[in-house]
PDB file of N, CA and C in Angstrom:
ATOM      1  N   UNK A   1      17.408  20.366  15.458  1.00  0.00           N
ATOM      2  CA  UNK A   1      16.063  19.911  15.255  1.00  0.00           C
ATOM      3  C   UNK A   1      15.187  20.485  16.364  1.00  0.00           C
ATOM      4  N   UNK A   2      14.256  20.695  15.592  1.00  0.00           N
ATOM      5  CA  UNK A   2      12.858  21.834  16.736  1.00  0.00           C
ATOM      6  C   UNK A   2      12.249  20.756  17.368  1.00  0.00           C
ATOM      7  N   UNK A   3      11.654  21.389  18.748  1.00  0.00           N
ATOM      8  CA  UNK A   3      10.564  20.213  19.548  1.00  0.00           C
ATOM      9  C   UNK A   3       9.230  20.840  18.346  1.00  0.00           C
ATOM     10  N   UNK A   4       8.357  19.837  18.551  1.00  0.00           N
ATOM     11  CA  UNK A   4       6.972  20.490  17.753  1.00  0.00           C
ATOM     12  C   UNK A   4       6.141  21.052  18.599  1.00  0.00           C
ATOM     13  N   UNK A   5       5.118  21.871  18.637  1.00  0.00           N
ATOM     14  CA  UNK A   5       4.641  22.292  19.347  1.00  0.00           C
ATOM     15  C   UNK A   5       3.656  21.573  19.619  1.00  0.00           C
ATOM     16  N   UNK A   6       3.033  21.240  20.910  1.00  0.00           N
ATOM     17  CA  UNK A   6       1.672  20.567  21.388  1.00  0.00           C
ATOM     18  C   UNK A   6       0.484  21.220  21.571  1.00  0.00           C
ATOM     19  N   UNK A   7      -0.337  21.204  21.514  1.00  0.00           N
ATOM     20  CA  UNK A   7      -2.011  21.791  21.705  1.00  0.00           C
ATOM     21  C   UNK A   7      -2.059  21.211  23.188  1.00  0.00           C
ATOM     22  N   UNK A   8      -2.866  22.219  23.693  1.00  0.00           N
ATOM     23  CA  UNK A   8      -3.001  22.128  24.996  1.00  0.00           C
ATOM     24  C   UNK A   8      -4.176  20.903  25.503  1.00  0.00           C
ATOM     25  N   UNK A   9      -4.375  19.853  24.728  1.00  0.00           N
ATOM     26  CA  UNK A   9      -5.041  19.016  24.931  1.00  0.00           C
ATOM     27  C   UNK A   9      -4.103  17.889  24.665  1.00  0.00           C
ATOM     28  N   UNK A  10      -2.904  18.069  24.251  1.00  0.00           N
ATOM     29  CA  UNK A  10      -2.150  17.103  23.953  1.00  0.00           C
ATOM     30  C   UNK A  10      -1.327  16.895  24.890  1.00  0.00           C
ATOM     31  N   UNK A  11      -0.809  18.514  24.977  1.00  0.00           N
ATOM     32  CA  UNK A  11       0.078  18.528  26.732  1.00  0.00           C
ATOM     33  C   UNK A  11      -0.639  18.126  28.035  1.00  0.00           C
ATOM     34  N   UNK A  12      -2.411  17.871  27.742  1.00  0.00           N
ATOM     35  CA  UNK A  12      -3.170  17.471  29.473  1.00  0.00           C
ATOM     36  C   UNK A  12      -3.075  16.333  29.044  1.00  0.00           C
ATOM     37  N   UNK A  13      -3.080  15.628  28.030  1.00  0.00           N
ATOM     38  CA  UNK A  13      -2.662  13.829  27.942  1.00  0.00           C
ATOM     39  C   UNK A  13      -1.588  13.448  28.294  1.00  0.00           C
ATOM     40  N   UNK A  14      -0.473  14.058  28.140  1.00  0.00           N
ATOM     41  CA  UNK A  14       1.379  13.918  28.460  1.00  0.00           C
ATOM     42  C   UNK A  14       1.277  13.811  29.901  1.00  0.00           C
ATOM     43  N   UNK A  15       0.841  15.495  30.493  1.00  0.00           N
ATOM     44  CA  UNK A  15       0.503  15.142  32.311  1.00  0.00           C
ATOM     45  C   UNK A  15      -0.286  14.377  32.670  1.00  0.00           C
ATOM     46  N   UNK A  16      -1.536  13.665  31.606  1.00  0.00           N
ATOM     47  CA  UNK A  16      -2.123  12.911  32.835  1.00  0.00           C
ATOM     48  C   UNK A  16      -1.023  11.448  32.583  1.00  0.00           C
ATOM     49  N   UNK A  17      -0.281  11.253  31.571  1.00  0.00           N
ATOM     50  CA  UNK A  17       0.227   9.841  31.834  1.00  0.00           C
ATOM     51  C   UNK A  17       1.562   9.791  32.712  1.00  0.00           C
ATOM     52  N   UNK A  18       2.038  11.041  33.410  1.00  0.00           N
ATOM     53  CA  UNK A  18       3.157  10.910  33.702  1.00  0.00           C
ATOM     54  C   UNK A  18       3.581  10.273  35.323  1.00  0.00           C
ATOM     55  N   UNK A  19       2.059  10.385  35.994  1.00  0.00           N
ATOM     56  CA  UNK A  19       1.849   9.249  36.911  1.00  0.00           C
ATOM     57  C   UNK A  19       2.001   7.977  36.847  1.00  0.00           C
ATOM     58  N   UNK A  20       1.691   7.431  35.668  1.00  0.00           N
ATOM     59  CA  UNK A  20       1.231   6.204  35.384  1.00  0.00           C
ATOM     60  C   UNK A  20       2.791   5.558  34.909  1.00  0.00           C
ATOM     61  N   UNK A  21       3.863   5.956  35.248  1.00  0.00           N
ATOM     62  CA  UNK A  21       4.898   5.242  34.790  1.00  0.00           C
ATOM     63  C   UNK A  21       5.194   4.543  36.529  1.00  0.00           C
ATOM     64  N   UNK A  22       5.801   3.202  36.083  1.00  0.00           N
ATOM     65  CA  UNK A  22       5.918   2.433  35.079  1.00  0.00           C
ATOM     66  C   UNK A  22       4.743   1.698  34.080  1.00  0.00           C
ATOM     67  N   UNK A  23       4.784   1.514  33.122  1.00  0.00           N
ATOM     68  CA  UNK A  23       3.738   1.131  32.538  1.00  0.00           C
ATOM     69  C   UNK A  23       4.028  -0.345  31.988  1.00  0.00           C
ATOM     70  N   UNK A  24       3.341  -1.438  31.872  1.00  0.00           N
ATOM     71  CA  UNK A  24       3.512  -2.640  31.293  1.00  0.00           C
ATOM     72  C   UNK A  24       2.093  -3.708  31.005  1.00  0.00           C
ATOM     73  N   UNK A  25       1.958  -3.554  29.883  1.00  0.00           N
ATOM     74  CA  UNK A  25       1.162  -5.202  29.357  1.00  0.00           C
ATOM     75  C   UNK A  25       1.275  -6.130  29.276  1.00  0.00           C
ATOM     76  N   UNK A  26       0.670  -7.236  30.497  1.00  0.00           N
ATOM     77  CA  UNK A  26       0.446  -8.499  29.951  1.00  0.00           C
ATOM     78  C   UNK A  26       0.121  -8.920  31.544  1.00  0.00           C
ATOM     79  N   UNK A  27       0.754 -10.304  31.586  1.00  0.00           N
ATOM     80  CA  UNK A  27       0.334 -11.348  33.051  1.00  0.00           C
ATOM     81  C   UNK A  27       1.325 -11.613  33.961  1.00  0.00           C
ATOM     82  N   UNK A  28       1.040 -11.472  35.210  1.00  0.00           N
ATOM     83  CA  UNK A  28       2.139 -12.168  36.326  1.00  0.00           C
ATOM     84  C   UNK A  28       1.399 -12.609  36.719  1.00  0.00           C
ATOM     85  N   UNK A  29       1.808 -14.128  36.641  1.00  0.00           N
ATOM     86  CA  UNK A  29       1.274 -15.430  37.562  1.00  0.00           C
ATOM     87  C   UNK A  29       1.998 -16.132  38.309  1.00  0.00           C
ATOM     88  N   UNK A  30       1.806 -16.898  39.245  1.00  0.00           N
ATOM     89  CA  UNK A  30       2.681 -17.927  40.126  1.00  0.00           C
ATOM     90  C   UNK A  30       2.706 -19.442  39.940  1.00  0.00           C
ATOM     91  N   UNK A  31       3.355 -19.615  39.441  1.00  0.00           N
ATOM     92  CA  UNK A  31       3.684 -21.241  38.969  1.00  0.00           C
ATOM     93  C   UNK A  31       4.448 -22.318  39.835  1.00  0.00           C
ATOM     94  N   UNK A  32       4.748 -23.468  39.452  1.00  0.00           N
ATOM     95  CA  UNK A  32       5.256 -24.406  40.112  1.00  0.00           C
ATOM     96  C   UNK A  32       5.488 -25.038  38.982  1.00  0.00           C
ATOM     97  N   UNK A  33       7.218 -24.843  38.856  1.00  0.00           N
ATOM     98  CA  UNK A  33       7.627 -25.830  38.053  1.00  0.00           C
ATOM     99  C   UNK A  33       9.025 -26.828  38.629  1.00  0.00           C
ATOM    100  N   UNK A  34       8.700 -27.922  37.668  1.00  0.00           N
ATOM    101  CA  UNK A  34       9.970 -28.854  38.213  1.00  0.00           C
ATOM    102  C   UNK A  34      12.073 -28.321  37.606  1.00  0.00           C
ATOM    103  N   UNK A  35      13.034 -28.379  38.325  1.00  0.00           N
ATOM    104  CA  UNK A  35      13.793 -28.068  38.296  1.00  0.00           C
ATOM    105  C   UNK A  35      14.417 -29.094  37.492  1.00  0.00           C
ATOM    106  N   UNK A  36      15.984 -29.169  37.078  1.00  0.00           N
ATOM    107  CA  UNK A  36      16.509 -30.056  36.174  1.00  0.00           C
ATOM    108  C   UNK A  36      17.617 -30.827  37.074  1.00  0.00           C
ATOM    109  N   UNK A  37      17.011 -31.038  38.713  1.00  0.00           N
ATOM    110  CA  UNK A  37      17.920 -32.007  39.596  1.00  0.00           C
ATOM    111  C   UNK A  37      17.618 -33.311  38.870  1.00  0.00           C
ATOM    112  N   UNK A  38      17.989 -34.417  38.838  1.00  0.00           N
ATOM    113  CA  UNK A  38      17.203 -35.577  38.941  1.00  0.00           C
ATOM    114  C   UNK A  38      16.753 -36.163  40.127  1.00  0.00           C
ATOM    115  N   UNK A  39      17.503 -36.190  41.092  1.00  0.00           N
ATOM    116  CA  UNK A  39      16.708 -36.776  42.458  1.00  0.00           C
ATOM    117  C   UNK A  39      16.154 -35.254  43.596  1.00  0.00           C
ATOM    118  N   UNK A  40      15.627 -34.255  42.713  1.00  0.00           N
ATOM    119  CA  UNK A  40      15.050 -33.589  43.720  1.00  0.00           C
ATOM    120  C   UNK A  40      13.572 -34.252  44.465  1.00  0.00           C
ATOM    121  N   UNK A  41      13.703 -33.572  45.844  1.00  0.00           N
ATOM    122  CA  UNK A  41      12.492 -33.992  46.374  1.00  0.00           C
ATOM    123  C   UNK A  41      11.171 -33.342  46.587  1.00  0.00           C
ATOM    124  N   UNK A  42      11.590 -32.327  46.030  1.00  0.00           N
ATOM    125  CA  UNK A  42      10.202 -31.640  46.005  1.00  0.00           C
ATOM    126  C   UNK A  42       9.410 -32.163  44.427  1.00  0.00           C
ATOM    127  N   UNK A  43      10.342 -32.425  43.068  1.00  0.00           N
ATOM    128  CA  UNK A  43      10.211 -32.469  42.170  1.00  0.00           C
ATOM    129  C   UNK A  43       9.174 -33.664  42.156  1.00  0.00           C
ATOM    130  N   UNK A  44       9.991 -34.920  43.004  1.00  0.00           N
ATOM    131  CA  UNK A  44       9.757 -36.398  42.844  1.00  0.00           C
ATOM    132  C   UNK A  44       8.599 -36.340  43.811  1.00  0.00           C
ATOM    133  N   UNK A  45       8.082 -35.635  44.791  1.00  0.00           N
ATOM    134  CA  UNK A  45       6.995 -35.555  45.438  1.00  0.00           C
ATOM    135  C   UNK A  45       5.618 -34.666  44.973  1.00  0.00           C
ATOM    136  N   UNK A  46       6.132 -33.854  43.803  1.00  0.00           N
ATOM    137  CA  UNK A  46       5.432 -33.470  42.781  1.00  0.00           C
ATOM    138  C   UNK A  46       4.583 -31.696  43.444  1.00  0.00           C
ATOM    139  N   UNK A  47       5.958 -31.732  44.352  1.00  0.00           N
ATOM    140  CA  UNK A  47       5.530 -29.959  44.990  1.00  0.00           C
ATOM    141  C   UNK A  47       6.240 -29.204  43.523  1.00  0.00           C
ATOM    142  N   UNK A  48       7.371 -29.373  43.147  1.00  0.00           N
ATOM    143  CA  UNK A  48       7.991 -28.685  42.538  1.00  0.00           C
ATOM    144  C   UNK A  48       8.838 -27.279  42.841  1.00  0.00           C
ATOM    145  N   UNK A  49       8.908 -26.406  41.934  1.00  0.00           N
ATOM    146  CA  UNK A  49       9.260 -25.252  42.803  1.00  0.00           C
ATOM    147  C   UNK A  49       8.863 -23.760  42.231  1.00  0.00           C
ATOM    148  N   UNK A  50       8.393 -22.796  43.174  1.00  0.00           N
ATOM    149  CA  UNK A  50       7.697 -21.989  43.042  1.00  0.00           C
ATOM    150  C   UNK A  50       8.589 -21.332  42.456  1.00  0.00           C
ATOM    151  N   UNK A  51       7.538 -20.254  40.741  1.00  0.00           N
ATOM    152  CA  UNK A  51       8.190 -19.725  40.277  1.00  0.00           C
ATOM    153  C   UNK A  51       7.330 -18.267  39.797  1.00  0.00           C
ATOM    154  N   UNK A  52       7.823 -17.665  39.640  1.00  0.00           N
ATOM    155  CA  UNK A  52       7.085 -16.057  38.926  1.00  0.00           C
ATOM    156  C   UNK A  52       7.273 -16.090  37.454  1.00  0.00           C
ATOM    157  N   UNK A  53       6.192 -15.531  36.530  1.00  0.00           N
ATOM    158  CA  UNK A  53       6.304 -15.741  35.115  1.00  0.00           C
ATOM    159  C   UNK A  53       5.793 -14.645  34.536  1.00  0.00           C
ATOM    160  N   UNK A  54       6.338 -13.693  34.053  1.00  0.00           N
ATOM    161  CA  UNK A  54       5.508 -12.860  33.224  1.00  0.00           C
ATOM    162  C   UNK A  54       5.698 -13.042  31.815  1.00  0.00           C
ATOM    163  N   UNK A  55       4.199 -12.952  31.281  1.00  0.00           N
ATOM    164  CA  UNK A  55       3.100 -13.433  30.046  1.00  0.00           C
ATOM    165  C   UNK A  55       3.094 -12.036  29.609  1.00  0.00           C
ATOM    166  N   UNK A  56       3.904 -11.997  28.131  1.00  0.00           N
ATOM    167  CA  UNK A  56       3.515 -10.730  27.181  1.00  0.00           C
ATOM    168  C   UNK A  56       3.333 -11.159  25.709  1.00  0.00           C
ATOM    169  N   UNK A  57       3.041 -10.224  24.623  1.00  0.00           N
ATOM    170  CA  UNK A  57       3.011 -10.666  23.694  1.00  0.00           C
ATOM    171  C   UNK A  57       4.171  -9.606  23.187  1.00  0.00           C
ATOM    172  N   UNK A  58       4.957  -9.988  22.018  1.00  0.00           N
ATOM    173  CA  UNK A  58       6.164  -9.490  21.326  1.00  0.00           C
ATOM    174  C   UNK A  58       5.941  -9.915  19.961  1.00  0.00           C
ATOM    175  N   UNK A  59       5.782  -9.230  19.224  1.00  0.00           N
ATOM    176  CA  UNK A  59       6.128  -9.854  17.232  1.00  0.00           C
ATOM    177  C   UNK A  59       5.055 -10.220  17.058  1.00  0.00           C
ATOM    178  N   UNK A  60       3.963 -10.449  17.964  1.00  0.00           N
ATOM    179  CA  UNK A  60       2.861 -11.417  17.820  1.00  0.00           C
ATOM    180  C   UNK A  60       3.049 -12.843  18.490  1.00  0.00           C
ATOM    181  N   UNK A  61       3.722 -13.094  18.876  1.00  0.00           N
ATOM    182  CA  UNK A  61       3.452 -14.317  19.930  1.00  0.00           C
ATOM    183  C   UNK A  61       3.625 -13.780  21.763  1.00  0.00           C
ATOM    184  N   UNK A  62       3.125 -15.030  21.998  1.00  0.00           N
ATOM    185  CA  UNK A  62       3.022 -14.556  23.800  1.00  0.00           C
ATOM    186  C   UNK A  62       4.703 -15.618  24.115  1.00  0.00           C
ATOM    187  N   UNK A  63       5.182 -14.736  24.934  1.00  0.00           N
ATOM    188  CA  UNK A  63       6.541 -14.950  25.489  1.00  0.00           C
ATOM    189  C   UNK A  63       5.911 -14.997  26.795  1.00  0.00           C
ATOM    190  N   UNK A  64       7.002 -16.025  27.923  1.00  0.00           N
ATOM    191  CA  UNK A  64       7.005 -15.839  29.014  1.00  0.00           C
ATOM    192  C   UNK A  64       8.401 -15.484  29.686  1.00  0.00           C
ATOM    193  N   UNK A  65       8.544 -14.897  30.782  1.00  0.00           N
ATOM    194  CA  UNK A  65       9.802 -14.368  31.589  1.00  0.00           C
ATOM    195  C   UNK A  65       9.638 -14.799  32.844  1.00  0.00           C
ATOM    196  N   UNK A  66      10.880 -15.758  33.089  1.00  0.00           N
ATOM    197  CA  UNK A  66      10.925 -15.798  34.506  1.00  0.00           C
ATOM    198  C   UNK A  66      11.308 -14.502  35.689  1.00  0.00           C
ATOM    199  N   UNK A  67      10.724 -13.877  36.601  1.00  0.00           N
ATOM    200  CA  UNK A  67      10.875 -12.907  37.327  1.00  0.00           C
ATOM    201  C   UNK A  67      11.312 -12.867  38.903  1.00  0.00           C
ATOM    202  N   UNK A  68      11.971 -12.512  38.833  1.00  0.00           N
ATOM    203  CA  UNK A  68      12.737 -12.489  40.434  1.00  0.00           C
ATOM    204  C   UNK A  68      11.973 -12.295  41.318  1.00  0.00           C
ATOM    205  N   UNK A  69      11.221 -12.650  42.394  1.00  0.00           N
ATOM    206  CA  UNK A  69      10.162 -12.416  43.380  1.00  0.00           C
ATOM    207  C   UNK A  69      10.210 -10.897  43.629  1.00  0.00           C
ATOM    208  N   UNK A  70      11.242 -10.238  43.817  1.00  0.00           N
ATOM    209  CA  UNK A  70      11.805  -9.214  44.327  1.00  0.00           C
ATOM    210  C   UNK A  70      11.435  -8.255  43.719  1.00  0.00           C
ATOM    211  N   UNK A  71      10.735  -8.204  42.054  1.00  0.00           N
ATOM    212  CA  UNK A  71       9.967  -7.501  40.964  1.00  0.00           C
ATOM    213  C   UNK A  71       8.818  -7.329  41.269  1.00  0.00           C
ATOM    214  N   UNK A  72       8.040  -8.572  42.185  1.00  0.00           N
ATOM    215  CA  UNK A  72       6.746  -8.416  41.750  1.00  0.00           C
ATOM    216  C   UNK A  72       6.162  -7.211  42.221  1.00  0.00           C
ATOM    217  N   UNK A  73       6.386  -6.372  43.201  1.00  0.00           N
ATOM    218  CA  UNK A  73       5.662  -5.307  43.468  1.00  0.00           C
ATOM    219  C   UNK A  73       5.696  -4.259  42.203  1.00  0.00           C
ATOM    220  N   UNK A  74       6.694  -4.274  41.497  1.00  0.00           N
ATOM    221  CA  UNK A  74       6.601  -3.035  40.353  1.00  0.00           C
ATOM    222  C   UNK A  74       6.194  -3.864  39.387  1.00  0.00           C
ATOM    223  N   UNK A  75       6.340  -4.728  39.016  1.00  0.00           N
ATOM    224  CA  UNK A  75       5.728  -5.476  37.821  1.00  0.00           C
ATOM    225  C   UNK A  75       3.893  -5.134  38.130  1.00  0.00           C
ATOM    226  N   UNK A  76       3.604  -5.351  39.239  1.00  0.00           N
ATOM    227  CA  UNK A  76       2.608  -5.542  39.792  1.00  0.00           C
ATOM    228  C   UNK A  76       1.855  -3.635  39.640  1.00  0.00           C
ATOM    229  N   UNK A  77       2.493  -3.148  39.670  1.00  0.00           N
ATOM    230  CA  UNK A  77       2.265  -1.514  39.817  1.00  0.00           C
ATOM    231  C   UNK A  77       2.126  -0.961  37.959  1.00  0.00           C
ATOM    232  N   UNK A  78       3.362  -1.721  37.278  1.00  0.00           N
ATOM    233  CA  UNK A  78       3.185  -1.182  36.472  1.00  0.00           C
ATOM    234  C   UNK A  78       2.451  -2.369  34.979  1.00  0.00           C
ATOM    235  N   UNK A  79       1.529  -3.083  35.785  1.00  0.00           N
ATOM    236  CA  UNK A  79       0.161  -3.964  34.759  1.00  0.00           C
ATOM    237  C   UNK A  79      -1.000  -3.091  35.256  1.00  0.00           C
ATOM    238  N   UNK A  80      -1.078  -2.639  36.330  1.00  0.00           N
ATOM    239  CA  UNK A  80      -2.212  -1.714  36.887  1.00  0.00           C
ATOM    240  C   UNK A  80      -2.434  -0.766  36.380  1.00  0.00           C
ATOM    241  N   UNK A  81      -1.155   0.129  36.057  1.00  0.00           N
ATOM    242  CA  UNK A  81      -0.820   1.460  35.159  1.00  0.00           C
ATOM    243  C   UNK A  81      -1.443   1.176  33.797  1.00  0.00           C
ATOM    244  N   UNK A  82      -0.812   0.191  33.214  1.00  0.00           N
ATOM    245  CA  UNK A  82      -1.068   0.228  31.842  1.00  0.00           C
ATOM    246  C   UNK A  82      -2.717  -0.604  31.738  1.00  0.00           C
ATOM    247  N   UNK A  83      -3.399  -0.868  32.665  1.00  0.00           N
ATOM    248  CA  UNK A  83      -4.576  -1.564  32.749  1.00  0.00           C
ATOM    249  C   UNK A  83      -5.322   0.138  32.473  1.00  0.00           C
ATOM    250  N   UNK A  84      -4.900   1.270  33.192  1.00  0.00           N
ATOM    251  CA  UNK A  84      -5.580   2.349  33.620  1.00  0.00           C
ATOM    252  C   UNK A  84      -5.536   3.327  32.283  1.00  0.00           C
ATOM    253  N   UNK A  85      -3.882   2.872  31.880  1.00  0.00           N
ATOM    254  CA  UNK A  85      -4.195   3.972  30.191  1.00  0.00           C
ATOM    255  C   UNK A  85      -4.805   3.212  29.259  1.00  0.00           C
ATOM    256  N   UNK A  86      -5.073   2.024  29.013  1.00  0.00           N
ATOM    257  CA  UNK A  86      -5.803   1.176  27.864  1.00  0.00           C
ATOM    258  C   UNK A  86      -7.261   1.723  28.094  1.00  0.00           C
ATOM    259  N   UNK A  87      -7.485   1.725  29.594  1.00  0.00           N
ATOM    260  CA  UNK A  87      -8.884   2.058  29.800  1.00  0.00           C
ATOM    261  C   UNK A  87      -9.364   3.782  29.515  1.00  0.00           C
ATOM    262  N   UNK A  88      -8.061   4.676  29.635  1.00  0.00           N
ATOM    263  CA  UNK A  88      -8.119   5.791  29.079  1.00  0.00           C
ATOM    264  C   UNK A  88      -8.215   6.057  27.963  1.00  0.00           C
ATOM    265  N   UNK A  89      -7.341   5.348  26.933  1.00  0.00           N
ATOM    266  CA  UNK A  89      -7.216   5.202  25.531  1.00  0.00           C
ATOM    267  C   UNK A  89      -8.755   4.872  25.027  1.00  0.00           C
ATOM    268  N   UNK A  90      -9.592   4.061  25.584  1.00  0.00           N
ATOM    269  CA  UNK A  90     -10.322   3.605  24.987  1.00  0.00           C
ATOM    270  C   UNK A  90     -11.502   4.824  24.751  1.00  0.00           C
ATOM    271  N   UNK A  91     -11.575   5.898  26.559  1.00  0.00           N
ATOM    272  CA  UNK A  91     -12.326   6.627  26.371  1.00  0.00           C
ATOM    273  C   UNK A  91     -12.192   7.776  25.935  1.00  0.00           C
ATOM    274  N   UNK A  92     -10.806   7.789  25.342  1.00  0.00           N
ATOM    275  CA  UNK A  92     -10.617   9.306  24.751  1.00  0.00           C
ATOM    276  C   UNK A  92     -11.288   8.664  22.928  1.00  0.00           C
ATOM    277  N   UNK A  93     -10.950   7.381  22.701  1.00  0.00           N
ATOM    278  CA  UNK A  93     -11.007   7.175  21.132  1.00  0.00           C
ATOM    279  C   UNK A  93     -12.841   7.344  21.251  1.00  0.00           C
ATOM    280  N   UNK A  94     -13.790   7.175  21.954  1.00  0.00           N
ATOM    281  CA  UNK A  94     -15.064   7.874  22.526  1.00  0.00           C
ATOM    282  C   UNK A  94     -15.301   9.001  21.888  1.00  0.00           C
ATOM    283  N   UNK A  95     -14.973  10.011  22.856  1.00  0.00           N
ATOM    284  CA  UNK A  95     -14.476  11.337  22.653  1.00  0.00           C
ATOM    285  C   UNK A  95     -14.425  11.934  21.366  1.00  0.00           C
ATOM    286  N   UNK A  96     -13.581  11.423  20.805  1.00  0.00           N
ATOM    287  CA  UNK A  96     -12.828  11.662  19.280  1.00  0.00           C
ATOM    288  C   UNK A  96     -14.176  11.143  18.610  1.00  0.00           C
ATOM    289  N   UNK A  97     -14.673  10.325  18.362  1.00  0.00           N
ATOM    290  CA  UNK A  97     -16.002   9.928  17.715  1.00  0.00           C
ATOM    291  C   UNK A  97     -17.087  10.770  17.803  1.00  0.00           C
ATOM    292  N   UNK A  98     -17.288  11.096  19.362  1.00  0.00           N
ATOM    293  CA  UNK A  98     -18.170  12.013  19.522  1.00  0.00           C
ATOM    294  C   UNK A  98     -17.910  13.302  18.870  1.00  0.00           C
ATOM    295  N   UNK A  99     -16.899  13.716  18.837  1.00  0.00           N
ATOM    296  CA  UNK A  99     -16.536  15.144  18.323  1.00  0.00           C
ATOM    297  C   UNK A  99     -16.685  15.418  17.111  1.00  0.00           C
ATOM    298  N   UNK A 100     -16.193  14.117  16.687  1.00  0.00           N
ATOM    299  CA  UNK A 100     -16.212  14.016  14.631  1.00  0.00           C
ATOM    300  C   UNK A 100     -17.872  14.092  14.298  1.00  0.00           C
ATOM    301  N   UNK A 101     -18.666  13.619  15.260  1.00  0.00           N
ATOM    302  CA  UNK A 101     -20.226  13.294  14.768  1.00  0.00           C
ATOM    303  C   UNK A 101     -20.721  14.942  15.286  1.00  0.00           C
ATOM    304  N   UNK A 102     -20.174  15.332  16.214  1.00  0.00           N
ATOM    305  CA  UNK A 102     -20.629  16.761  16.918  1.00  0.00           C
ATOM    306  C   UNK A 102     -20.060  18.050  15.725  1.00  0.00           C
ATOM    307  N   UNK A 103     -19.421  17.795  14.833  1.00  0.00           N
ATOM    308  CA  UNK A 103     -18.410  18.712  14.076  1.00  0.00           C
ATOM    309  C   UNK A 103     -19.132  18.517  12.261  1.00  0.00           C
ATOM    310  N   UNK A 104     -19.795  17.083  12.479  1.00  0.00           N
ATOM    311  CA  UNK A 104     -20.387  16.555  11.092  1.00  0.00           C
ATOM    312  C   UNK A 104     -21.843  17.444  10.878  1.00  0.00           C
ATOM    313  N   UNK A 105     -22.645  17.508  12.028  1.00  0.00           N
ATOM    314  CA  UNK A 105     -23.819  18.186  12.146  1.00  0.00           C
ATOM    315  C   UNK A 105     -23.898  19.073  12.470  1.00  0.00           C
TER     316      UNK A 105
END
């Protein structure tokens, strides 16, 4: 099986995203939830215990994931990434409009 060939506007989209890995959508937040001790004391004093959660959507519903503290810097790197190609995506689909109206007249 052949690779297909790319247009050289397709191959400057490939390089510009190849920075941008890791890439990921959705939320990391910091929570406080209660554990399943019964006589804990942080629980029963109503500190609870600090937790990391990442918020995505899958199938169409929003899932959450508990995350190892130890993630958050790349989790954290790669919501930024994918914050930066949505915002690319949006201005190339621009672009493409403009061109179709520039190509119509």
């Amino acid at each position: 099986m052949g690779q297909t060939k790319r247009s050289a506007e397709q191959q400057a989209f490939l390089d510009e995203l190849e920075p941008l890995w890791p890439l990921a959508k959705g939320s990391l937040v910091h929570v406080r939830k209660p554990c399943i001790r019964p006589r804990c004391p942080a629980c029963r004093s109503g500190r609870k215990h600090p937790a990391l959660l990442f918020s995505f959507t899958q199938a169409g519903k929003r899932v959450c994931r508990y995350v190892p503290a130890a993630w958050e810097p790349l989790l954290r790197q790669a919501l930024e990434h994918g914050r930066r190609l949505e915002a690319r995506l949006a201005e190339l689909g621009a672009e493409l409009l403009q061109r179709c109206r520039q190509q119509r007249d």
